[in-house]
PDB file of N, CA and C in Angstrom:
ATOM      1  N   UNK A   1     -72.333 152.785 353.031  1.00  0.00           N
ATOM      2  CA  UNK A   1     -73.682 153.284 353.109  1.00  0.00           C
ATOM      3  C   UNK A   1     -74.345 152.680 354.345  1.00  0.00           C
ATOM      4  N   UNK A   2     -75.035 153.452 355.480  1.00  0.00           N
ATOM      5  CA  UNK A   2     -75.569 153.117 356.277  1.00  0.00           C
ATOM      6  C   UNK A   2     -77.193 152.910 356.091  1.00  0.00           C
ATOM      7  N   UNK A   3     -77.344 151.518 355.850  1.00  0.00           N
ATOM      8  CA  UNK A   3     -79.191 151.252 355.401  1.00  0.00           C
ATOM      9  C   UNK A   3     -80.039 151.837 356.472  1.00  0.00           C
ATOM     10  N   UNK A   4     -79.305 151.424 357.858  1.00  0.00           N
ATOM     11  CA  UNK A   4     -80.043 151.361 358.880  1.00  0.00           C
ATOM     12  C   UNK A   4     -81.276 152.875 359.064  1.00  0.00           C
ATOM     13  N   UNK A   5     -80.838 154.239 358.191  1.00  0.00           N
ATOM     14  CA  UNK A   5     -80.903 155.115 358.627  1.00  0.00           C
ATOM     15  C   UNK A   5     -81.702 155.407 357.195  1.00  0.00           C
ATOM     16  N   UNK A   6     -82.059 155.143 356.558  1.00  0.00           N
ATOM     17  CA  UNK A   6     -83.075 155.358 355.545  1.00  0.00           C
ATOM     18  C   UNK A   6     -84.347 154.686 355.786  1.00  0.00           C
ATOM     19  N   UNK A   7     -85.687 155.252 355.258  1.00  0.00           N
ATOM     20  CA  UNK A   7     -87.325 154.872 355.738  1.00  0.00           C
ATOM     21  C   UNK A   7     -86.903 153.640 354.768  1.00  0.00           C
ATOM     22  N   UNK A   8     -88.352 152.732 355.411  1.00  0.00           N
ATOM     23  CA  UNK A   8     -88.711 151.574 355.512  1.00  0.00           C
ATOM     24  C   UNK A   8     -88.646 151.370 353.920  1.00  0.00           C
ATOM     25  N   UNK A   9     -88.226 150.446 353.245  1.00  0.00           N
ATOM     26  CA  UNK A   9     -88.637 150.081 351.517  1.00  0.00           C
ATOM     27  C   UNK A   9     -87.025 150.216 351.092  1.00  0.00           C
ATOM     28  N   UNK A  10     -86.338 151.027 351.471  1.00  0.00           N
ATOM     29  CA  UNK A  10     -85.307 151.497 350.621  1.00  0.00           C
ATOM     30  C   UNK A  10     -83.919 150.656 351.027  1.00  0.00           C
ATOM     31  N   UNK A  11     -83.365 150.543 349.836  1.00  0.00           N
ATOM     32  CA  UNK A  11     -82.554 149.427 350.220  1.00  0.00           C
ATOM     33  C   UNK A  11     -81.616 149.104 349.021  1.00  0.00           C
ATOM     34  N   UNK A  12     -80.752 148.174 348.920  1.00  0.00           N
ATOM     35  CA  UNK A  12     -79.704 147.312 347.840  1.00  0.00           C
ATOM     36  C   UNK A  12     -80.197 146.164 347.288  1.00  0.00           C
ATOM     37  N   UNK A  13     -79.926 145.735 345.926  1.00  0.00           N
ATOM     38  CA  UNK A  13     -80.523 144.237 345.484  1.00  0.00           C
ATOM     39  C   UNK A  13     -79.481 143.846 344.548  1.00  0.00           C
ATOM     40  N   UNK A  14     -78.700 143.034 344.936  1.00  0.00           N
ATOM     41  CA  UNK A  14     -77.256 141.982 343.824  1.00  0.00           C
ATOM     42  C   UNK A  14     -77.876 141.136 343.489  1.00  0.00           C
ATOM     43  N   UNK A  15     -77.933 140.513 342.084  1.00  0.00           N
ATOM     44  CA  UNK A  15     -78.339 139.575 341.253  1.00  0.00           C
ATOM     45  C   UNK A  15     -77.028 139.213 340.430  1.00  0.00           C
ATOM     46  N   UNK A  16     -76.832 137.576 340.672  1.00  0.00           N
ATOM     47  CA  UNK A  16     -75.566 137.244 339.800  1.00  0.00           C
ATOM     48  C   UNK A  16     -75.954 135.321 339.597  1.00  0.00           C
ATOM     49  N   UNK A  17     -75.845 135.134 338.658  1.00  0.00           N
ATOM     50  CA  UNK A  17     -76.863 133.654 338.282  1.00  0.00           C
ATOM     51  C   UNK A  17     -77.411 132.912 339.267  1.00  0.00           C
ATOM     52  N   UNK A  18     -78.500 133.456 339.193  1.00  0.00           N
ATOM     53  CA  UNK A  18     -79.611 132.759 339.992  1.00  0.00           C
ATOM     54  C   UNK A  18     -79.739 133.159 341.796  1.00  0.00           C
ATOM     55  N   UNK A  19     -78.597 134.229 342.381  1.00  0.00           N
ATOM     56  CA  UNK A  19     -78.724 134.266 343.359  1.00  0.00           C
ATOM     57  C   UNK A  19     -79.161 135.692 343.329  1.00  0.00           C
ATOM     58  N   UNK A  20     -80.360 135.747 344.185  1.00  0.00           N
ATOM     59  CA  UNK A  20     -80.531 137.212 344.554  1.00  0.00           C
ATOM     60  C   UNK A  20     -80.855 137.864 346.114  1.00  0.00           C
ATOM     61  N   UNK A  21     -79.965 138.752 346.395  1.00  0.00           N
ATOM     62  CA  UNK A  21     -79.677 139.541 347.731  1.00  0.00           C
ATOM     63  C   UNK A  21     -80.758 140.663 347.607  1.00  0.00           C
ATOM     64  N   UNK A  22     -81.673 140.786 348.804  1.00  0.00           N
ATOM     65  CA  UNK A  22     -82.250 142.425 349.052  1.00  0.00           C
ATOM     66  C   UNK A  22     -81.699 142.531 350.078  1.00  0.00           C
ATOM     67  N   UNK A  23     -81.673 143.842 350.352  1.00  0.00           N
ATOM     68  CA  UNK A  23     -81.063 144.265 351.579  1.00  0.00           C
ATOM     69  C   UNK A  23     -82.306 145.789 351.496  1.00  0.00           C
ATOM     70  N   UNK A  24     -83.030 145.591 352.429  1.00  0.00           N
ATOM     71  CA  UNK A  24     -83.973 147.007 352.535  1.00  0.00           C
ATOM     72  C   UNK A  24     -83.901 147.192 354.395  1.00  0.00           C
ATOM     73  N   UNK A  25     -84.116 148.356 354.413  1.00  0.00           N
ATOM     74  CA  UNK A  25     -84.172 149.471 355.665  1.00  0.00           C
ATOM     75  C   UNK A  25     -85.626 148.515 356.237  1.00  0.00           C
ATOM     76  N   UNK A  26     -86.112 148.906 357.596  1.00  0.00           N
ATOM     77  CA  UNK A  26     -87.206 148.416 358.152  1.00  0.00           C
ATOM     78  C   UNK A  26     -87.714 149.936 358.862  1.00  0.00           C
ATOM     79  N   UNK A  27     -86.661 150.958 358.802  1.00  0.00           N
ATOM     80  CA  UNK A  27     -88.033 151.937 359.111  1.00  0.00           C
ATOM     81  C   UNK A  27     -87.436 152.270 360.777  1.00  0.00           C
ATOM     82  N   UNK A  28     -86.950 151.446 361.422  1.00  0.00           N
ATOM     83  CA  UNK A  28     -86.442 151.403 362.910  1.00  0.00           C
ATOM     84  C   UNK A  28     -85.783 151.185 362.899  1.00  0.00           C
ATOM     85  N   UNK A  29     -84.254 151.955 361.974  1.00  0.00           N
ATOM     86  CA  UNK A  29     -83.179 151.671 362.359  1.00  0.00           C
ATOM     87  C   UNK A  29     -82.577 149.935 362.410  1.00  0.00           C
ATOM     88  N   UNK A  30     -83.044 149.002 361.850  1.00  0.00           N
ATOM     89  CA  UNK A  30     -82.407 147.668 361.399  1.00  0.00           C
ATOM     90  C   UNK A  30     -82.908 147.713 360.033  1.00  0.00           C
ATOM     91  N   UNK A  31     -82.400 146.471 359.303  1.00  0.00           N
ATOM     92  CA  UNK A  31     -82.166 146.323 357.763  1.00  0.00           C
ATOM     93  C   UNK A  31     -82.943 144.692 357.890  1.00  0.00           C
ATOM     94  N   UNK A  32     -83.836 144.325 356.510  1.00  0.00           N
ATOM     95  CA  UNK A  32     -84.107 143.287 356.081  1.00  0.00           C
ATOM     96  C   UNK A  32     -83.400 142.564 355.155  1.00  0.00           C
ATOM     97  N   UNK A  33     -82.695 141.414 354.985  1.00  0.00           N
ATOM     98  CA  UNK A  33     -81.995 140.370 354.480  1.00  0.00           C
ATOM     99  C   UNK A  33     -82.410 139.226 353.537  1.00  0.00           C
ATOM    100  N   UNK A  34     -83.040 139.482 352.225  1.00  0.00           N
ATOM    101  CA  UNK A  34     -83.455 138.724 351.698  1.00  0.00           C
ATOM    102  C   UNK A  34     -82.527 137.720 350.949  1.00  0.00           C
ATOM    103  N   UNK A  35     -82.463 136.292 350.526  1.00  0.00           N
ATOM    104  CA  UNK A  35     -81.727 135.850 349.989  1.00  0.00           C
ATOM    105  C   UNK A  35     -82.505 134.934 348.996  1.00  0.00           C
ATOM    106  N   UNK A  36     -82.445 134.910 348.172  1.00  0.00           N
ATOM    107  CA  UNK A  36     -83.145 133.591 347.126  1.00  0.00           C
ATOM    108  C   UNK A  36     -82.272 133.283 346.224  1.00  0.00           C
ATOM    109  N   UNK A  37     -82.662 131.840 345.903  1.00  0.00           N
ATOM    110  CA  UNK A  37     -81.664 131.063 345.095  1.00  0.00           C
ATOM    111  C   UNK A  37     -83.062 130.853 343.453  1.00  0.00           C
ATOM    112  N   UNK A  38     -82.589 131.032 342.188  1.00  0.00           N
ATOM    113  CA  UNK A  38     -83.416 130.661 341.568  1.00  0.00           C
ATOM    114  C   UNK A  38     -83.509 129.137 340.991  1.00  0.00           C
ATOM    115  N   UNK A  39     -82.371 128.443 341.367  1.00  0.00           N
ATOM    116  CA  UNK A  39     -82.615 127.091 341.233  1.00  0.00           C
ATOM    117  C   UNK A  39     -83.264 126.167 342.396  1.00  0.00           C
ATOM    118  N   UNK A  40     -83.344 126.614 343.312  1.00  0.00           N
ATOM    119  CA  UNK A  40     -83.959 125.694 344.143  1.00  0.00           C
ATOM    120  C   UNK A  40     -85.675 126.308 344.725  1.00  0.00           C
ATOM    121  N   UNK A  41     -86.420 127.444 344.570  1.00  0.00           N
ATOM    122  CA  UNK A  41     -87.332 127.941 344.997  1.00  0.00           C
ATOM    123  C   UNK A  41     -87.331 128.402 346.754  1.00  0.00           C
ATOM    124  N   UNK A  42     -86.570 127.996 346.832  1.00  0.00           N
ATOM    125  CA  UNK A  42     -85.864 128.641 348.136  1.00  0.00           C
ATOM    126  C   UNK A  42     -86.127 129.672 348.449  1.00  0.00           C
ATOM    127  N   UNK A  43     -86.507 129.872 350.128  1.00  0.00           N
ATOM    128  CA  UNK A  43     -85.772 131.596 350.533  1.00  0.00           C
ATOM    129  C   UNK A  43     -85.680 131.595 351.582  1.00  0.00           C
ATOM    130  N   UNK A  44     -84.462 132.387 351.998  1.00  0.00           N
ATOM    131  CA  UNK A  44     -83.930 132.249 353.278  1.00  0.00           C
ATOM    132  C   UNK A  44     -84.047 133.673 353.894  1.00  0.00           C
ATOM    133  N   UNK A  45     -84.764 134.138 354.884  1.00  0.00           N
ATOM    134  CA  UNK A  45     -84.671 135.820 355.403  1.00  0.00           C
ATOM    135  C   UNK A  45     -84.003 136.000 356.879  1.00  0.00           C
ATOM    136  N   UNK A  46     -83.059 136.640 356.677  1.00  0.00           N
ATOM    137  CA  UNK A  46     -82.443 136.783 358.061  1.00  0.00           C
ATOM    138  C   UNK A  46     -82.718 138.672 358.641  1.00  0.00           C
ATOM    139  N   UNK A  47     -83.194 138.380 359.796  1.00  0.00           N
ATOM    140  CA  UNK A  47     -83.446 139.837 360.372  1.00  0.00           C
ATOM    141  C   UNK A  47     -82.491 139.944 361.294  1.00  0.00           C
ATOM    142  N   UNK A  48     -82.039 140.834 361.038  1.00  0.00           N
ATOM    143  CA  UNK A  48     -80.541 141.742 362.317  1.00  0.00           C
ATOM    144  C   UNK A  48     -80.523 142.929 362.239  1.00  0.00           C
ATOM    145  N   UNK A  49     -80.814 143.191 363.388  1.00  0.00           N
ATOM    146  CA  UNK A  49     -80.809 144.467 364.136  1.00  0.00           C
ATOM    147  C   UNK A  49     -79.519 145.036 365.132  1.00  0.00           C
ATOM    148  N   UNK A  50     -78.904 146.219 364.108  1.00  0.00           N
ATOM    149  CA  UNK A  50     -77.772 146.566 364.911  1.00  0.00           C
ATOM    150  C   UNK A  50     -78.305 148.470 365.143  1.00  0.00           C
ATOM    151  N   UNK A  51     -77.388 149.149 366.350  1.00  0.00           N
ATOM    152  CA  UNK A  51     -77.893 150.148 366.629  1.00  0.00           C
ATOM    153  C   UNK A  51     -76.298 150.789 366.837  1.00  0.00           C
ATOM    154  N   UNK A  52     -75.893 152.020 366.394  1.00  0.00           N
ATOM    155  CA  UNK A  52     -74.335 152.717 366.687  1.00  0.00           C
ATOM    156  C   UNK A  52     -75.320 154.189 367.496  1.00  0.00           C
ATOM    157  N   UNK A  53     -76.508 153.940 368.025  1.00  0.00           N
ATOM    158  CA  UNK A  53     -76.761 155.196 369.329  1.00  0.00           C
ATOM    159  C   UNK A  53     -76.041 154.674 370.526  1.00  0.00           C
ATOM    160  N   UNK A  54     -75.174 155.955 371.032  1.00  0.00           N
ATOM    161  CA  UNK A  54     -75.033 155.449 372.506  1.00  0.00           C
ATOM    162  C   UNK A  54     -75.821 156.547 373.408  1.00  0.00           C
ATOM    163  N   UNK A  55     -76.247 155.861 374.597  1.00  0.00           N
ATOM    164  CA  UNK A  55     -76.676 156.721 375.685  1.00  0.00           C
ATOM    165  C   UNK A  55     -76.071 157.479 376.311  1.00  0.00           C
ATOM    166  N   UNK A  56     -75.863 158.622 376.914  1.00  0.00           N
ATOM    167  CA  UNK A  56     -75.008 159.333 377.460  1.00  0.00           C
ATOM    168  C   UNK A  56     -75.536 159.596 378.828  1.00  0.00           C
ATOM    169  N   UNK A  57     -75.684 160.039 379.560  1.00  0.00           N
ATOM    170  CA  UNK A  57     -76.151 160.731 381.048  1.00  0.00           C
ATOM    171  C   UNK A  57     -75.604 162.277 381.152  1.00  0.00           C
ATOM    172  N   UNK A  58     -75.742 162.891 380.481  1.00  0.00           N
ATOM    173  CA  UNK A  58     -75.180 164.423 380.660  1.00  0.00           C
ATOM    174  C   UNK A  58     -75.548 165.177 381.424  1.00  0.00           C
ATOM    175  N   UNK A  59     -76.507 164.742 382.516  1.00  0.00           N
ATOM    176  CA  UNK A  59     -77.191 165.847 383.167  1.00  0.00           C
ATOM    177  C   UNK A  59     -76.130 166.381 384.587  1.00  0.00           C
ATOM    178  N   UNK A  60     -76.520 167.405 384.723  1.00  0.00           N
ATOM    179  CA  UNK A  60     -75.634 168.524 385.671  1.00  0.00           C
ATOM    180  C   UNK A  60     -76.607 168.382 386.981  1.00  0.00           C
ATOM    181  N   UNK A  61     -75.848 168.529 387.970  1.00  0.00           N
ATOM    182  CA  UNK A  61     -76.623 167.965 389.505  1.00  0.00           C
ATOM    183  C   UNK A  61     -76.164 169.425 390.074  1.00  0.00           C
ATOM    184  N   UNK A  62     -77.029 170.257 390.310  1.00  0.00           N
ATOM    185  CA  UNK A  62     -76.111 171.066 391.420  1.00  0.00           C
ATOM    186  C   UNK A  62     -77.040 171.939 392.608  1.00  0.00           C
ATOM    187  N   UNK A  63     -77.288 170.424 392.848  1.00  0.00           N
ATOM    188  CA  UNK A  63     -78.100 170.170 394.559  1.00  0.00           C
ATOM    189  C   UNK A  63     -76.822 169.948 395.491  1.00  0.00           C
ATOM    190  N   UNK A  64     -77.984 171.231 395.960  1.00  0.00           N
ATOM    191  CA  UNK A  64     -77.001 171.516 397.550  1.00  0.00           C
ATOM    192  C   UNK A  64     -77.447 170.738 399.185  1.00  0.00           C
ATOM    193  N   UNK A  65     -77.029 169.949 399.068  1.00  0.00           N
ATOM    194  CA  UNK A  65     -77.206 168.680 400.362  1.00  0.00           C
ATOM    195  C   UNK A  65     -76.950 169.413 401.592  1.00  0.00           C
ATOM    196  N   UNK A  66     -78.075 170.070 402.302  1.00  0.00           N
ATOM    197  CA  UNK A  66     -77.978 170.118 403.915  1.00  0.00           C
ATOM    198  C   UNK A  66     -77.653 169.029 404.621  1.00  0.00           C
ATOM    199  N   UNK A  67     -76.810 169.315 405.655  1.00  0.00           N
ATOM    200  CA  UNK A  67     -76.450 168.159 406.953  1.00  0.00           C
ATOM    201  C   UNK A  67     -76.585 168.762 407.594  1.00  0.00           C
ATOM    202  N   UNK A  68     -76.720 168.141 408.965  1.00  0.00           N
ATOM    203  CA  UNK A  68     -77.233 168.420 410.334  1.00  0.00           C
ATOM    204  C   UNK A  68     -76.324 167.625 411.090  1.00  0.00           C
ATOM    205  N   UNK A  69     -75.575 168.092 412.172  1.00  0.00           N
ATOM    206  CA  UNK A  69     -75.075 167.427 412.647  1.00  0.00           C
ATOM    207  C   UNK A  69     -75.303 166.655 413.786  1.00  0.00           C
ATOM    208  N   UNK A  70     -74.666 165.586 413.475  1.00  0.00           N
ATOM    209  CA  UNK A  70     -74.841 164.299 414.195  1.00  0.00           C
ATOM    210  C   UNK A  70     -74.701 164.351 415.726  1.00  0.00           C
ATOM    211  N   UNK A  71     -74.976 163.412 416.138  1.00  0.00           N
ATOM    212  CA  UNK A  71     -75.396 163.161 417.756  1.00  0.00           C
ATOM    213  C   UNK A  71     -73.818 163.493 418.585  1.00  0.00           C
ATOM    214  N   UNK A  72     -72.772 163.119 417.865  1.00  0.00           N
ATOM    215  CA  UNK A  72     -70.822 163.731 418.328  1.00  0.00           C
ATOM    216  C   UNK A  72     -70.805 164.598 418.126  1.00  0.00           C
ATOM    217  N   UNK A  73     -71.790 165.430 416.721  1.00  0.00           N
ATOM    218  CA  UNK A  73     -71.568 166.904 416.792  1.00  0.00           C
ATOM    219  C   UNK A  73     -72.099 167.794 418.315  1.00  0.00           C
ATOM    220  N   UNK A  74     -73.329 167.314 418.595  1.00  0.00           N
ATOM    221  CA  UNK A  74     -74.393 167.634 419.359  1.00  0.00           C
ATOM    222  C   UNK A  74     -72.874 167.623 421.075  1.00  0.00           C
ATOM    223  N   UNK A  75     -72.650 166.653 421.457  1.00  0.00           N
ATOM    224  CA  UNK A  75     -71.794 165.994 422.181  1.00  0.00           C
ATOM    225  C   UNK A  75     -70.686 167.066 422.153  1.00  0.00           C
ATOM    226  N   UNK A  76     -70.108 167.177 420.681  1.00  0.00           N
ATOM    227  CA  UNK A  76     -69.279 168.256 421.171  1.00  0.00           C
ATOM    228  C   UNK A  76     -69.384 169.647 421.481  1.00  0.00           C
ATOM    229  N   UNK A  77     -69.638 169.935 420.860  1.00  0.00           N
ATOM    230  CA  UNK A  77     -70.471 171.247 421.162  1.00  0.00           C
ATOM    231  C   UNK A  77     -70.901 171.781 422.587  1.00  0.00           C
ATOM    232  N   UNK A  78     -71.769 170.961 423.189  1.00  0.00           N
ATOM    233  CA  UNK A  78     -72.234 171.051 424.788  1.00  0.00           C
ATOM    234  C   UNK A  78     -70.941 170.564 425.501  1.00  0.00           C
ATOM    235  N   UNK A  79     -70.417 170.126 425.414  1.00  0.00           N
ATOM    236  CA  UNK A  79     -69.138 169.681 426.079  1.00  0.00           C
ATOM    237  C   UNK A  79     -67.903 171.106 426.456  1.00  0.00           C
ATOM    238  N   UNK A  80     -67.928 172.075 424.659  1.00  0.00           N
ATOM    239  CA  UNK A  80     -67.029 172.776 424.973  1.00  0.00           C
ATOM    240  C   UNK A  80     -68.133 173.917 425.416  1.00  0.00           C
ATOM    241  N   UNK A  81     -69.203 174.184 424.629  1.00  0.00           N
ATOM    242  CA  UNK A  81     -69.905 175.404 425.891  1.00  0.00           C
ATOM    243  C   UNK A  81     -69.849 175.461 427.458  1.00  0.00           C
ATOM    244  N   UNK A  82     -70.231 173.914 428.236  1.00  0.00           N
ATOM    245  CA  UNK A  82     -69.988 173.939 429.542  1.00  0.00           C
ATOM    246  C   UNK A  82     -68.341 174.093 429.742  1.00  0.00           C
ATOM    247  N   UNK A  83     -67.491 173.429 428.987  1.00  0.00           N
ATOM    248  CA  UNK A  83     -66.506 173.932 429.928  1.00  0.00           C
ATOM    249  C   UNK A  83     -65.909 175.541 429.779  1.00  0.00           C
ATOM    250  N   UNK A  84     -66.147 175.959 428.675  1.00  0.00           N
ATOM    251  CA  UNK A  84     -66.519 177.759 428.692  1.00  0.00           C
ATOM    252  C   UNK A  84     -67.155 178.009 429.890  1.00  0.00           C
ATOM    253  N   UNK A  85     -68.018 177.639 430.089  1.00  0.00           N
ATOM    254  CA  UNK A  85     -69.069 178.402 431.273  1.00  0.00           C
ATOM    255  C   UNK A  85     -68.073 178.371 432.676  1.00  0.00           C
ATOM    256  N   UNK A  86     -67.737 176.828 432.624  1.00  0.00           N
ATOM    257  CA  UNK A  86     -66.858 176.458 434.117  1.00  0.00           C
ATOM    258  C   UNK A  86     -65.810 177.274 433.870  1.00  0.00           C
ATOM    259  N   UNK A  87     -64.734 177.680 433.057  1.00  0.00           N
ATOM    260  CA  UNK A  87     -63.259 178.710 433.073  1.00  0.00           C
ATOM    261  C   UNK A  87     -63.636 179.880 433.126  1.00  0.00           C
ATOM    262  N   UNK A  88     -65.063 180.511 433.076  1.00  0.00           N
ATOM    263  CA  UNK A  88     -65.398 181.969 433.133  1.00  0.00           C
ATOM    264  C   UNK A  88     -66.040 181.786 434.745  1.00  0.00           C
ATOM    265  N   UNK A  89     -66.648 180.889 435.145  1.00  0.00           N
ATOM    266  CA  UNK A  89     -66.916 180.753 436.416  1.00  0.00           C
ATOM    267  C   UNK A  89     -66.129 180.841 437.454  1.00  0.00           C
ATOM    268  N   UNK A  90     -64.531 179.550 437.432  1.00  0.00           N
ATOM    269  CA  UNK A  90     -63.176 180.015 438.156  1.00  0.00           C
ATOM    270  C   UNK A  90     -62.812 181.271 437.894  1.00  0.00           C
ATOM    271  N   UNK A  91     -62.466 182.046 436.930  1.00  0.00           N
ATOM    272  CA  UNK A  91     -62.106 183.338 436.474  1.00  0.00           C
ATOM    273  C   UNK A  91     -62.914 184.120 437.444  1.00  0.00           C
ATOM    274  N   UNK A  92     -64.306 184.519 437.506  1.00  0.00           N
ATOM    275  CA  UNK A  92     -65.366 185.234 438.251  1.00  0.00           C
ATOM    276  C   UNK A  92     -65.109 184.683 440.354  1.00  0.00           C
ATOM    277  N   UNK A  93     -65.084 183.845 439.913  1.00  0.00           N
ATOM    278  CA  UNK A  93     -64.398 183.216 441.382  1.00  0.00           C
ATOM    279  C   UNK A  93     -63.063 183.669 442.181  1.00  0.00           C
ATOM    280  N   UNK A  94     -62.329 184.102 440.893  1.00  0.00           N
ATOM    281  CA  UNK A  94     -60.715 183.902 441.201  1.00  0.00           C
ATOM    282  C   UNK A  94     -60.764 185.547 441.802  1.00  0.00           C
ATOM    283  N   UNK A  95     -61.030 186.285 440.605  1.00  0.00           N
ATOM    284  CA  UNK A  95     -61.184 187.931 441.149  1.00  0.00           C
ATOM    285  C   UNK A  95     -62.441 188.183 441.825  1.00  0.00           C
ATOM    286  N   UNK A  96     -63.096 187.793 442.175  1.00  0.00           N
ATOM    287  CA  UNK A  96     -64.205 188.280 443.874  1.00  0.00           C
ATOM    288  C   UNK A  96     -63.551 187.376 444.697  1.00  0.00           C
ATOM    289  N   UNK A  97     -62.711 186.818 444.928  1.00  0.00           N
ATOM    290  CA  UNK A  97     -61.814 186.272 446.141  1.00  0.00           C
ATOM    291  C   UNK A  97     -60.581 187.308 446.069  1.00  0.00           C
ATOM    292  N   UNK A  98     -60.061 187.444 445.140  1.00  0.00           N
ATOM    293  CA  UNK A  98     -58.913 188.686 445.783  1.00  0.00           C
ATOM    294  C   UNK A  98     -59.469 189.728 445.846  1.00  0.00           C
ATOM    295  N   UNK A  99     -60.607 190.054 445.465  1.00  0.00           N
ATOM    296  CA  UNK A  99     -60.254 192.098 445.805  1.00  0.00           C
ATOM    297  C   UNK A  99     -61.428 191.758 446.496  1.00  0.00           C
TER     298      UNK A  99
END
C-alpha cells in the first residue's frame, strides 16, 4: 500500500503490548510516523519524506538555426569569383588577339 498517495489523516495503526505505530499520509505526498510506548509515556515522531515522481524533459525542439557564413566563407567566395572574372578575361583576350 502506497500511504504517500492518500489525503492528509489517512493512514495504518499496529498496537501489540504497549507499543503503538501510526503511520498517516501528510497530504504532500510523505507519511507521518508515530511511535509510543505505553510504559514509559514516551513519544518518538519521525518525519520522512520519500517521492517515486521522476522528471522527464520531453519537449520537441524543432528550431531551425540560420548561419551566416563566416569571414573564410566570405574569403572564399571572392577569391573564386575573381579568379572566374580573370579566366573569362584571358579567354576574351585570347580570341580578340587571334581573329
Amino acid at each position: 500500500m502506497n500511504l504517500s498517495k492518500l489525503p492528509a489523516g489517512f493512514g495504518l495503526s499496529y498496537r501489540n503490548d504497549g507499543l503503538n505505530i501510526d503511520i498517516q499520509s501528510d497530504g504532500e505526498g510523505g507519511v507521518n510516523v508515530t511511535a509510543t510506548a505505553d510504559s514509559t509515556g514516551r513519544q518518538v515522531t519521525v518525519n520522512r519524506t520519500e517521492t517515486d515522481h521522476r522528471i522527464r524533459d520531453e519537449t520537441v525542439s524543432n528550431e531551425v538555426k540560420e548561419t551566416r557564413p563566416g569571414v573564410q566563407g566570405w574569403l572564399t567566395g571572392t577569391a573564386l569569383i575573381l579568379l572566374g572574372i580573370f579566366f573569362i578575361w584571358q579567354l576574351i583576350k585570347y580570341y580578340l588577339s587571334k581573329h
